[in-house]
C-alpha atoms as a PDB file:
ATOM      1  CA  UNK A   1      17.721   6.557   4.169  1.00  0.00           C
ATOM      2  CA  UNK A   2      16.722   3.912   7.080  1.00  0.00           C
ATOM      3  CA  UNK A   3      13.554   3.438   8.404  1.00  0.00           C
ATOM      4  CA  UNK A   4      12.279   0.551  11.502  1.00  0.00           C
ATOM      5  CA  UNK A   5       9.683  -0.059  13.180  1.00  0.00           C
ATOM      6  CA  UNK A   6       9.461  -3.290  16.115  1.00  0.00           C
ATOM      7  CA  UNK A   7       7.038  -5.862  16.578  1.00  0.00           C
ATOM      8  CA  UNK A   8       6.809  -7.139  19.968  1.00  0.00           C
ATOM      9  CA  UNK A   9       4.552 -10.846  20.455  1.00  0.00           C
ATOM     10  CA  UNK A  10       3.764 -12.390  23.497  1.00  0.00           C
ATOM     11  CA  UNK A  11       2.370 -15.824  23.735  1.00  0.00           C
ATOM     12  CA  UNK A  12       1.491 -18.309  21.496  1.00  0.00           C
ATOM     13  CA  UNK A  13       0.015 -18.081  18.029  1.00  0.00           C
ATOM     14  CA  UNK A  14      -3.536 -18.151  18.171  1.00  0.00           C
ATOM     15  CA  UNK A  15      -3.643 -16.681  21.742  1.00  0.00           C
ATOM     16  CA  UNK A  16      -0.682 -14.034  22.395  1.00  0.00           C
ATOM     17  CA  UNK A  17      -0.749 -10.359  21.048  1.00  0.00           C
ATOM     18  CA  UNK A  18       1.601  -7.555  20.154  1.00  0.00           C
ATOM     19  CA  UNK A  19       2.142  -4.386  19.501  1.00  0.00           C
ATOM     20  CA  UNK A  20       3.796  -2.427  16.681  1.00  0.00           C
ATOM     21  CA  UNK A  21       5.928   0.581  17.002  1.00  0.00           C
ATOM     22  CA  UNK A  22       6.913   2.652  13.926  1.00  0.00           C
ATOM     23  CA  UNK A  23       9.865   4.916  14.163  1.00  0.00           C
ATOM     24  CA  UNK A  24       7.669   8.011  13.245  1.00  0.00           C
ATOM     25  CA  UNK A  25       5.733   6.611  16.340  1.00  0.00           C
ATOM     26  CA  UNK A  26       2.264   6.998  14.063  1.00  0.00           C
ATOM     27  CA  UNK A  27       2.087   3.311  15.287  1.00  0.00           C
ATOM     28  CA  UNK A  28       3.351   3.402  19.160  1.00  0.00           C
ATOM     29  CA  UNK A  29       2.722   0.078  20.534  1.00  0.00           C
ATOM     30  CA  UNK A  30      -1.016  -0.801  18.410  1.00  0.00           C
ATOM     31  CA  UNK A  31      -2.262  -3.934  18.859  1.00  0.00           C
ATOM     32  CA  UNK A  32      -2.156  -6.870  16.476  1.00  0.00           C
ATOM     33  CA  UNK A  33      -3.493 -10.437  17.035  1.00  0.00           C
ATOM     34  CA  UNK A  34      -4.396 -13.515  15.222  1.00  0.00           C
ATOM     35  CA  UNK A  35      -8.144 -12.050  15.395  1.00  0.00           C
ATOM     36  CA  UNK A  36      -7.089  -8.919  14.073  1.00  0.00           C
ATOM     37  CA  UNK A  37      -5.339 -10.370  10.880  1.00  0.00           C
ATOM     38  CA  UNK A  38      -7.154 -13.551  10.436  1.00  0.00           C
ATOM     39  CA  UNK A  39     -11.010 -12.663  12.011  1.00  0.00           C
ATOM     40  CA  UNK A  40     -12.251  -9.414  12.936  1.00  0.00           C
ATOM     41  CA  UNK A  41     -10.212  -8.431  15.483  1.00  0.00           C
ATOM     42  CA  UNK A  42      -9.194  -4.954  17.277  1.00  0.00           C
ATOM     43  CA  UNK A  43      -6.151  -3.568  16.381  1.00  0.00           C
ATOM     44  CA  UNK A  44      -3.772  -4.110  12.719  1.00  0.00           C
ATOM     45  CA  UNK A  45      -1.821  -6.783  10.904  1.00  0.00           C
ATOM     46  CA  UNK A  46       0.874  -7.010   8.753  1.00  0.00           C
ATOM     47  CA  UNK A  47      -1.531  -7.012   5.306  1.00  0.00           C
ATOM     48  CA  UNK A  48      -2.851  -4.420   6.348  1.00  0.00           C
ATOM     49  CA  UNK A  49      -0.228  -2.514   6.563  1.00  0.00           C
ATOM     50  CA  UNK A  50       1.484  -3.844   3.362  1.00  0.00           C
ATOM     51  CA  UNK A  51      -1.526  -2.428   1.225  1.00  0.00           C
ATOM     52  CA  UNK A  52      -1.264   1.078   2.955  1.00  0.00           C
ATOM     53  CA  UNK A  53       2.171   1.127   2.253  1.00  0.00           C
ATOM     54  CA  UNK A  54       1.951  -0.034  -1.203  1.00  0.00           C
ATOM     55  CA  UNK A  55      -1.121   2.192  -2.257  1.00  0.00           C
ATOM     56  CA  UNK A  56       0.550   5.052  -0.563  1.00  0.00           C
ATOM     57  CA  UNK A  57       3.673   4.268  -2.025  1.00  0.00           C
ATOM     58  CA  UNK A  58       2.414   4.106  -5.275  1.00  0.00           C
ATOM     59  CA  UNK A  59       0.199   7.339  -5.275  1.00  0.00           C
ATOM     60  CA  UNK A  60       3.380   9.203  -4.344  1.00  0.00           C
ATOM     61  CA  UNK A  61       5.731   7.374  -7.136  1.00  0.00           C
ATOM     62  CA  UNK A  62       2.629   7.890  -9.674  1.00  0.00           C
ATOM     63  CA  UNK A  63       2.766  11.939  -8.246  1.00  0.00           C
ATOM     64  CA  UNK A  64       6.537  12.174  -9.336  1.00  0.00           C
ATOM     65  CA  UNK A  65       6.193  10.341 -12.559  1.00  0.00           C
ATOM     66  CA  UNK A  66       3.123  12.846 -13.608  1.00  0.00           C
ATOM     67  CA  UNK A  67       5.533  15.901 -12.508  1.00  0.00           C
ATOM     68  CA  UNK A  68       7.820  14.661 -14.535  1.00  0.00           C
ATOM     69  CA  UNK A  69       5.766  14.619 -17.431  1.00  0.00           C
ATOM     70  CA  UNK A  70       4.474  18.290 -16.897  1.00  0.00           C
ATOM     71  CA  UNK A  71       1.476  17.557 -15.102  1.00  0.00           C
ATOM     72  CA  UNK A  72       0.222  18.392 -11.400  1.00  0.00           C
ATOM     73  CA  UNK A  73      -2.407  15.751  -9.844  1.00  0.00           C
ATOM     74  CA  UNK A  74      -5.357  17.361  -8.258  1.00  0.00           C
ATOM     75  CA  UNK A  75      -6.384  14.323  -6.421  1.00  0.00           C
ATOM     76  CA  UNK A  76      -5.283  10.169  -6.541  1.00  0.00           C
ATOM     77  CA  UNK A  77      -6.821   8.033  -4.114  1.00  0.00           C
ATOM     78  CA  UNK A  78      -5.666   4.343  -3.993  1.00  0.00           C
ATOM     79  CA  UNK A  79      -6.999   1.613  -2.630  1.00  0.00           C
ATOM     80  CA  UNK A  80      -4.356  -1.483  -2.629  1.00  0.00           C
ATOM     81  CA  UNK A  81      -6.449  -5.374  -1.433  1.00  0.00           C
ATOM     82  CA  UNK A  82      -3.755  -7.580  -0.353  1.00  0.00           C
ATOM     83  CA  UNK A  83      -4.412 -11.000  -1.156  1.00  0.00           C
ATOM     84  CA  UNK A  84      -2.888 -13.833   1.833  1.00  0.00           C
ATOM     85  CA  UNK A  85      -2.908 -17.443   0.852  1.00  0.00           C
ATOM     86  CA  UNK A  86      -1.034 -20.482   2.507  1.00  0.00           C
ATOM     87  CA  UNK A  87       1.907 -19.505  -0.082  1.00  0.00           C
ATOM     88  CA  UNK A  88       1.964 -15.854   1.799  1.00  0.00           C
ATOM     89  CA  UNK A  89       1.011 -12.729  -0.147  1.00  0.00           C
ATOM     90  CA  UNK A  90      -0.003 -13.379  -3.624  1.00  0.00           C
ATOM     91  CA  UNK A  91      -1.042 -10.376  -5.041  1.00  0.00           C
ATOM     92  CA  UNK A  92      -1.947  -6.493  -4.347  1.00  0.00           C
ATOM     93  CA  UNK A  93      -4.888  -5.332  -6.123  1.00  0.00           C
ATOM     94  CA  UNK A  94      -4.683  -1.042  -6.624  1.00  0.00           C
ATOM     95  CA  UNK A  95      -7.880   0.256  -7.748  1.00  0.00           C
ATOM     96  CA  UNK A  96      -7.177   4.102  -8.295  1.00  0.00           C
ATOM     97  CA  UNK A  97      -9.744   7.033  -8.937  1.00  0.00           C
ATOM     98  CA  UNK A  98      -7.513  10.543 -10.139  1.00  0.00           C
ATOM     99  CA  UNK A  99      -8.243  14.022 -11.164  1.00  0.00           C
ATOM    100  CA  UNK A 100      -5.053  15.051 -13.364  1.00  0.00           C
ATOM    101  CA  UNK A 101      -6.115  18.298 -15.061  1.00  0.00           C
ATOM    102  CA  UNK A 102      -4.895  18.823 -18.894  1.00  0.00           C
ATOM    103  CA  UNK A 103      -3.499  14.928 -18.821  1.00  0.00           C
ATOM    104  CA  UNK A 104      -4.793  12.680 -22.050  1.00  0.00           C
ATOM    105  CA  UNK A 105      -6.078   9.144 -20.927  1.00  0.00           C
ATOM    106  CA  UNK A 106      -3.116   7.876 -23.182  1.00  0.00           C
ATOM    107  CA  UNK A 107      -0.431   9.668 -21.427  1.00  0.00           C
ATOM    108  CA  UNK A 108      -1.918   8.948 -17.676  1.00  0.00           C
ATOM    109  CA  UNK A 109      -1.806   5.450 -18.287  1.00  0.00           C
ATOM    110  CA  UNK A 110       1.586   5.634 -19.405  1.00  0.00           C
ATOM    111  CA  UNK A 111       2.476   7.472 -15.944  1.00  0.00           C
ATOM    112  CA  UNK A 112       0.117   4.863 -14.333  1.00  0.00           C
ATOM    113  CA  UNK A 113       2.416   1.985 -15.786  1.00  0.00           C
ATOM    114  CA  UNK A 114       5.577   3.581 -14.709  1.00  0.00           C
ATOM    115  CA  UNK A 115       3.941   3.967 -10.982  1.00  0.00           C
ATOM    116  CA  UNK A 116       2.966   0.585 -10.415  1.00  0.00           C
ATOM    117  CA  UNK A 117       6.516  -0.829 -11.983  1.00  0.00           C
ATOM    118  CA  UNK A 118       8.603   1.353 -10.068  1.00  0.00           C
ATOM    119  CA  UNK A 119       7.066   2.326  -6.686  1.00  0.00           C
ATOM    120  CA  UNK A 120       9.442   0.773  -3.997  1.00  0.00           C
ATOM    121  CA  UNK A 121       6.932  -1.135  -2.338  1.00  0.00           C
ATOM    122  CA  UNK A 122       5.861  -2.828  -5.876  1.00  0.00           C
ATOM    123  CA  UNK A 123       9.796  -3.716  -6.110  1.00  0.00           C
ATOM    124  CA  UNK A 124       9.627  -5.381  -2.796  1.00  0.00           C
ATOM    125  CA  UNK A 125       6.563  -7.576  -3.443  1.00  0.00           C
ATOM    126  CA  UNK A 126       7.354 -11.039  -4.979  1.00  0.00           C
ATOM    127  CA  UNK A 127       3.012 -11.068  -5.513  1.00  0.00           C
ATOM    128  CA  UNK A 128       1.401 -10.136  -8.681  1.00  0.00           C
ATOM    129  CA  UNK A 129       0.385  -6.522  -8.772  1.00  0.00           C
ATOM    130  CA  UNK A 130      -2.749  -5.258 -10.755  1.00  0.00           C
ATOM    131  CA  UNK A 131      -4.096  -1.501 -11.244  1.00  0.00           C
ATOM    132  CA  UNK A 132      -7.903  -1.024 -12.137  1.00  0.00           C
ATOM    133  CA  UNK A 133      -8.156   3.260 -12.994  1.00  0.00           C
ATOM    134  CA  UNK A 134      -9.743   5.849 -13.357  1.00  0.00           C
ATOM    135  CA  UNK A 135      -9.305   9.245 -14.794  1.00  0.00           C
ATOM    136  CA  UNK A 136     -12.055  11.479 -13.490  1.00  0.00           C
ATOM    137  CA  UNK A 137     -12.872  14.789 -15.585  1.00  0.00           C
END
């Protein structure tokens, strides 16, 4: 399996703009700008879409792994902070509130463990990668 998306900039740095096109075409030409990734800016950046990717990456690994054990999630809701620094992206940060019926706290953060290793997104990311969680009754 393949996926792309293009990025198209025009301009310099600080004052150009560009657009993002996935091939799904969820993104079709949105905006991105240096005040959208480094101020408060209209439109997305590249972070930003690194920690959807990697928190919905890793709810759907972390949905798998508790399958495999025998158990059906009723709910997992991730929230991944990506963390930019002059040395590029340091870390992702997945804070994670889930409703696994029947699942011991034990076991869950066994599956947890296994999701944040082996979620493709976690593979990609040379960044250190840390999961706060919750199992909710």
């Amino acid at each position: 399996m393949k996926r792309h998306a293009t990025a198209v900039w025009n301009g310099s740095g600080k004052e150009g703009k560009g657009t993002l096109t996935t091939q799904s075409t969820t993104l079709n030409s949105t905006q991105y700008s240096f005040n959208s990734r480094f101020a408060e800016g209209v439109g997305t950046n590249p972070e930003e879409l690194v920690a959807a990717a990697h928190a919905g990456c890793f709810n759907m690994k972390l949905s798998f792994v508790l399958g495999g054990a025998g158990f059906t999630p009723e709910s997992l809701e991730t929230t991944a902070t990506i963390e930019l620094t002059d040395a590029g992206i340091t870390s992702s940060a997945l804070v994670l509130k889930a409703k696994v019926p029947g699942i011991s706290k034990e076991k869950f953060d066994e599956c947890v463990k296994d999701a944040e290793t082996n979620c493709p997104i976690s593979k990609v990311l040379n960044a250190k990668i840390t999961v706060e969680s919750t199992l909710e009754a």
